[in-house]
Protein backbone atom coordinates (compact mmCIF):
# COMPACT_ATOMS: atom_id res chain seq x y z
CA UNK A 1 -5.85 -3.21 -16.02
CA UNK A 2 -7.75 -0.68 -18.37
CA UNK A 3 -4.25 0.59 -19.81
CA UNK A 4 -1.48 -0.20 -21.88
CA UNK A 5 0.98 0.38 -19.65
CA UNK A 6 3.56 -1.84 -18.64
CA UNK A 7 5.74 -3.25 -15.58
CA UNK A 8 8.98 -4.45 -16.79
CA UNK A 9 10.89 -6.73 -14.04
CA UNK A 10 14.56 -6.87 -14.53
CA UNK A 11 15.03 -10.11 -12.36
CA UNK A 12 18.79 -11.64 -13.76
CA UNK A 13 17.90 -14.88 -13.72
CA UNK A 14 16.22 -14.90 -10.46
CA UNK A 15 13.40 -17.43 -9.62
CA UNK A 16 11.08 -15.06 -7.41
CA UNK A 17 11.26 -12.46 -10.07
CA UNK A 18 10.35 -14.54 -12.85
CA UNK A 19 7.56 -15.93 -10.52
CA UNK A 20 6.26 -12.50 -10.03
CA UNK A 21 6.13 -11.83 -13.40
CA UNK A 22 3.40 -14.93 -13.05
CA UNK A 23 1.67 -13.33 -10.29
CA UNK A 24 1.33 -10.16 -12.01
CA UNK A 25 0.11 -12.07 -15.01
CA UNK A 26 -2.64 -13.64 -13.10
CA UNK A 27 -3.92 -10.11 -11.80
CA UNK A 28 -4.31 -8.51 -15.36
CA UNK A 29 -0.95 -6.85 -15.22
CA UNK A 30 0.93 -6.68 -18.66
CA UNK A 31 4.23 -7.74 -17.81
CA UNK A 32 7.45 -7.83 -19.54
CA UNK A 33 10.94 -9.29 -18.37
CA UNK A 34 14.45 -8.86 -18.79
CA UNK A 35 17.36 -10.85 -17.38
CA UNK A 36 19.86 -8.50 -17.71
CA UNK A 37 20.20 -4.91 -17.59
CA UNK A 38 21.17 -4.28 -21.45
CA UNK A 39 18.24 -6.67 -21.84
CA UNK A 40 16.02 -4.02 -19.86
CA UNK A 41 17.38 -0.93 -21.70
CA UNK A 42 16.09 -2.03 -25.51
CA UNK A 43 12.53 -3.09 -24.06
CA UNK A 44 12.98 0.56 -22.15
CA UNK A 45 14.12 1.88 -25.66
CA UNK A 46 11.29 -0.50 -27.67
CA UNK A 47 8.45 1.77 -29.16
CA UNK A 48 6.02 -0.76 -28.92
CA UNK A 49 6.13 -1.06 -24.95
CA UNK A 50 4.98 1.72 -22.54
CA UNK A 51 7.21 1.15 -19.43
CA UNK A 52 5.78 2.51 -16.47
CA UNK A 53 7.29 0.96 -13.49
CA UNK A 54 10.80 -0.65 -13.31
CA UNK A 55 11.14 -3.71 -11.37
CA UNK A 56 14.44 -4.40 -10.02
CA UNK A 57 16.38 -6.48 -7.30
CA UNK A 58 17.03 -4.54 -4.21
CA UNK A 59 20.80 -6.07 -4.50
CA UNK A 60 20.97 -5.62 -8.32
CA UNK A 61 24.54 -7.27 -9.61
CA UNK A 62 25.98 -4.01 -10.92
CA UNK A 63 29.24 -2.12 -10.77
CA UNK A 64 27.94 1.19 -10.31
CA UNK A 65 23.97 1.37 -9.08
CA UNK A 66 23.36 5.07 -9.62
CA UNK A 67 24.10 4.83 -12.77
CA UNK A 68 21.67 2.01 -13.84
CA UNK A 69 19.03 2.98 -12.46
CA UNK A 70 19.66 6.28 -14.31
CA UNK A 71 19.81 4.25 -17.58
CA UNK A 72 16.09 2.66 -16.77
CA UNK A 73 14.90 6.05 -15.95
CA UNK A 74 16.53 7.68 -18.81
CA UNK A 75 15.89 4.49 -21.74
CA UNK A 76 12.29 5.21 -22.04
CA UNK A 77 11.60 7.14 -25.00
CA UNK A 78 8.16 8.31 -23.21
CA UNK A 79 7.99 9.58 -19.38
CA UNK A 80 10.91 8.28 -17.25
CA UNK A 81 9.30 4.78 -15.66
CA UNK A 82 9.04 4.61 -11.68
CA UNK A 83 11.53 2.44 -9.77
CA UNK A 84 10.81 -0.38 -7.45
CA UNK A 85 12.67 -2.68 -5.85
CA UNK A 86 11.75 -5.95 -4.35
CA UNK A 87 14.26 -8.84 -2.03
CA UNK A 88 15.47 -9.76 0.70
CA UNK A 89 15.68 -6.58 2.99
CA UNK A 90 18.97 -4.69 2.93
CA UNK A 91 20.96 -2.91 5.47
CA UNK A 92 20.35 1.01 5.69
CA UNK A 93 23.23 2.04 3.93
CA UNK A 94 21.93 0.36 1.13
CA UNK A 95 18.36 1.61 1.45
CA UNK A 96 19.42 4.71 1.44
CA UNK A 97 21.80 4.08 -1.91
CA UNK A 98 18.51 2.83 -3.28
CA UNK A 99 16.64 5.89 -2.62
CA UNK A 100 18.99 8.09 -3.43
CA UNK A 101 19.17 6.26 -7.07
CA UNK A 102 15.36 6.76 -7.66
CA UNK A 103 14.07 3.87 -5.87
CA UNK A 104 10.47 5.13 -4.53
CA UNK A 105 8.52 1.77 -3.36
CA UNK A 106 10.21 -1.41 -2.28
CA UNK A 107 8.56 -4.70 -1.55
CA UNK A 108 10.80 -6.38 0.42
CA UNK A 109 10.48 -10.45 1.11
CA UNK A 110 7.64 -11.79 2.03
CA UNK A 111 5.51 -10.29 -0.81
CA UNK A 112 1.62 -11.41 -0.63
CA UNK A 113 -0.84 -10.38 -3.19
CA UNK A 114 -2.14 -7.44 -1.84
CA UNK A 115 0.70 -5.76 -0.75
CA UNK A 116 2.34 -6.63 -4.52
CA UNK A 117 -0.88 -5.01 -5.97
CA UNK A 118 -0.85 -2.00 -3.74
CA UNK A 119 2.94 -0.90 -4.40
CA UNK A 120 2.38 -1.33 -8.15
CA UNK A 121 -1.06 0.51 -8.69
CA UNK A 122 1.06 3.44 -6.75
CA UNK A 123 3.88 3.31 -9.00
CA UNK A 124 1.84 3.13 -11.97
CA UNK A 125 -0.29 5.72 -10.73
CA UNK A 126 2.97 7.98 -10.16
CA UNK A 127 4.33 7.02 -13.55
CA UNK A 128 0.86 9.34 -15.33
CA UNK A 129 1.28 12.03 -16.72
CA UNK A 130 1.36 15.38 -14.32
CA UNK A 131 1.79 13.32 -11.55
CA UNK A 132 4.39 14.28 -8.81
CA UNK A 133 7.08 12.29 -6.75
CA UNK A 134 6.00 10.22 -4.02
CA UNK A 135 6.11 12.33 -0.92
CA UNK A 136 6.76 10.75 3.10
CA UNK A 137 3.49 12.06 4.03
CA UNK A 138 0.62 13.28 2.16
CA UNK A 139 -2.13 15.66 3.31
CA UNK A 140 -4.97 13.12 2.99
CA UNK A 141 -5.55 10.10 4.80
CA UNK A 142 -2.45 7.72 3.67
CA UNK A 143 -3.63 4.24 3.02
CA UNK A 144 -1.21 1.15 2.86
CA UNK A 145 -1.92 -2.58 2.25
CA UNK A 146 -1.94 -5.52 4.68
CA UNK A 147 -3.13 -8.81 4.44
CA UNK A 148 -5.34 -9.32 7.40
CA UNK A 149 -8.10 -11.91 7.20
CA UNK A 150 -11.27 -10.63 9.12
CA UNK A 151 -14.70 -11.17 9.58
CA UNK A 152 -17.38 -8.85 8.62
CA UNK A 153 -20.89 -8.71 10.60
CA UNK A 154 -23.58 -6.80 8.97
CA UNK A 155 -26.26 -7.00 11.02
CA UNK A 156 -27.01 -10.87 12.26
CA UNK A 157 -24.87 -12.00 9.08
CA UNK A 158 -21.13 -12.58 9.56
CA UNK A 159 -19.06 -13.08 6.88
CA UNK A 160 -15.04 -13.63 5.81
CA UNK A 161 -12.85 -10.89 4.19
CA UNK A 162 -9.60 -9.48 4.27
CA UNK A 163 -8.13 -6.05 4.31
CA UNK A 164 -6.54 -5.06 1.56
CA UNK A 165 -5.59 -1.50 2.52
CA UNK A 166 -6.09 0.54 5.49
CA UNK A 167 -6.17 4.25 6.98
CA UNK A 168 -7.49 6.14 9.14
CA UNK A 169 -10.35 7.20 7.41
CA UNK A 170 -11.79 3.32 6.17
CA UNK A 171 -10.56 0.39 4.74
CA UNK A 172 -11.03 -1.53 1.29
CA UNK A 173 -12.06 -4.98 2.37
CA UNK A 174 -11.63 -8.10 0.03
CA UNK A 175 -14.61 -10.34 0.02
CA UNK A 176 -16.42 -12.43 -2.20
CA UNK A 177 -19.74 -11.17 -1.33
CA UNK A 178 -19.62 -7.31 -1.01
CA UNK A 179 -22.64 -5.21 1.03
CA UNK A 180 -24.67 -3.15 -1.09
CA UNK A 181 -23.53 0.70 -0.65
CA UNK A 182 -24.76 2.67 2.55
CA UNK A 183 -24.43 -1.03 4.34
CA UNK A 184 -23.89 -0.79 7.75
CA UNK A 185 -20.72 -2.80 8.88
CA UNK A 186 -19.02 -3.66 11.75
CA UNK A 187 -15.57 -5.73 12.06
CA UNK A 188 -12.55 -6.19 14.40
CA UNK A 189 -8.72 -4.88 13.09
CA UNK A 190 -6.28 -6.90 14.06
CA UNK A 191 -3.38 -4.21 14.54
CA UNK A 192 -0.51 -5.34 16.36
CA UNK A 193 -0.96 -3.18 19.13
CA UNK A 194 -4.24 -4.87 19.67
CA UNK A 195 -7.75 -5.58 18.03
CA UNK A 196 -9.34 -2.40 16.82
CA UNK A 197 -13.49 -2.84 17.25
CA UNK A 198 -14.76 -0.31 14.80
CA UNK A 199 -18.30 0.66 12.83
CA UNK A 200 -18.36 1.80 8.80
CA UNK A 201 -20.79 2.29 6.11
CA UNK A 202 -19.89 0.66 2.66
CA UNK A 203 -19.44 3.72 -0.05
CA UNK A 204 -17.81 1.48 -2.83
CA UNK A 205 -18.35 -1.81 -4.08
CA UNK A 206 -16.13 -3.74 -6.56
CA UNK A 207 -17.78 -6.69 -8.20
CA UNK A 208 -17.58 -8.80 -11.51
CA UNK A 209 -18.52 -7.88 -14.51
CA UNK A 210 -18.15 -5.11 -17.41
CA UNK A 211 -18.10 -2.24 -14.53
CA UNK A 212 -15.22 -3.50 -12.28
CA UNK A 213 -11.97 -2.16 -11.33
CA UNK A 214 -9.05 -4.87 -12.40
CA UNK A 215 -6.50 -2.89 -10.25
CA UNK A 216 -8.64 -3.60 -6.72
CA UNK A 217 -9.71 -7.06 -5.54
CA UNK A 218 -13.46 -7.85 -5.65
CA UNK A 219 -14.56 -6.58 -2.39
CA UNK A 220 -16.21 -3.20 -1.00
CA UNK A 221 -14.82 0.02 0.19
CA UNK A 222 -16.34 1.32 3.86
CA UNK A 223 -15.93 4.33 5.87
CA UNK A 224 -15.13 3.99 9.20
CA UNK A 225 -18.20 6.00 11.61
CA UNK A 226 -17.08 7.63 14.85
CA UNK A 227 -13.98 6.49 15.50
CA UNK A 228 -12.40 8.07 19.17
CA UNK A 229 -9.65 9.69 19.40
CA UNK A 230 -7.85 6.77 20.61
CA UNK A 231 -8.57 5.04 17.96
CA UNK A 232 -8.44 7.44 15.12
CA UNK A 233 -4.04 7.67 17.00
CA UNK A 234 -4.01 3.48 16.70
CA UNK A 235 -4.89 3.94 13.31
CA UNK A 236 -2.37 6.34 11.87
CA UNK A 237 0.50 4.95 14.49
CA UNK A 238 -0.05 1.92 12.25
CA UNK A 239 -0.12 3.46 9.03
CA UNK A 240 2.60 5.75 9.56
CA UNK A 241 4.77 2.69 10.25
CA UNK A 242 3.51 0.40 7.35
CA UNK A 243 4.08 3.37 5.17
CA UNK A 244 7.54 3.78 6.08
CA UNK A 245 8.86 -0.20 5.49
CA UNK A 246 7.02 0.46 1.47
CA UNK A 247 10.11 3.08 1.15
CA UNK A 248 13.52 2.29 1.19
């Protein structure tokens, strides 16, 4: 991941949890686990680890919530780690217990790849120094991950891919073979209001080797071009939602 930070997943004895820790393994995450909450609090506490994100079950078996996720938050002895909670979706008087105890990002059950990746990079990226709390909306173009398989024609050549994340403005699109910048792109987005036909130029490209990004997929970044109105509403209707179920 290019830093030494780490994601520690407090998963008491759960199955999934531990099999995240896997996952995030396999994408170059450095990640630490702790089956019980006293267990969490001396990694937290451990000079040698730099905590950034706290993973925890959404229905964590504790007497009193608030004040453990105060502890994780508190048992770092650099900047308080980031809080976020994965499981089975609960009711909203419990989402809004989580929030109020710190809980910024949730990935609630199923949790693919990209969506995992997404919601950590974020937390991680909140967890730097200077950086601020996560906000409901933000005055640029709020992405948010999906998991859509595609297909990608640059001129006569069609190829697979699948988005990663999405916004208005463009979408990162994960693809073994990624168009050269500038690349002129067209492709189909499946949101579930209906299929989205839309133009973009590639402006980023993420492939192997000594250069790439290990938080992104391999894949390419594109613009969208001249998007209508319509379109441009589709887009953040979508994203406005999506955005919403990755809070509690």
């Amino acid at each position: 991941m290019g830093t030494d930070t780490s994601i520690l997943i407090v998963d008491g004895g759960s199955e999934s949890l531990a099999a995240m820790g896997m996952r995030l393994a396999q994408m170059g995450y450095h990640a630490l686990r702790a089956k019980t909450t006293d267990q969490a609090l001396e990694t937290l506490a451990d000079a040698r680890y730099a905590v950034g994100v706290v993973v925890v079950p959404g229905d964590l078996p504790v007497f009193d919530l608030d004040r453990a996720l105060a502890a994780f938050q508190s048992g770092s002895g650099a900047r308080p780690p980031r809080l976020v909670a994965t499981g089975p979706r609960p009711d909203a008087n419990h989402r809004d217990r989580l929030r109020r105890a710190g809980v910024e990002r949730v990935l609630w059950n199923p949790v693919d790849d990209h969506a995992l990746r997404f919601q950590l990079n974020a937390a991680l990226s909140a967890a730097a120094p200077g950086a601020e709390p996560l906000r409901p909306r933000s005055r640029r173009a709020e992405r948010v991950p999906t998991n859509w398989p595609i297909r990608i024609r640059t001129g006569q050549r069609v190829k697979p891919a699948k988005i990663y994340s999405l916004s208005t403005s463009g979408a990162f699109l994960a693809t073994a073979s990624p168009s050269l910048p500038r690349t002129q792109v067209a492709m189909s987005i499946p949101l579930p209001a209906g299929d989205l036909v839309l133009s973009g130029e590639v402006v980023m490209t993420n492939v192997p080797g000594n250069l790439s990004r290990a938080n992104l997929p391999i894949g390419m970044a594109v613009r969208f071009v001249g998007p209508d109105r319509e379109q441009q509403q589709a887009l953040a209707e979508f994203t406005e939602a999506r955005a919403a179920e990755l809070r509690p």
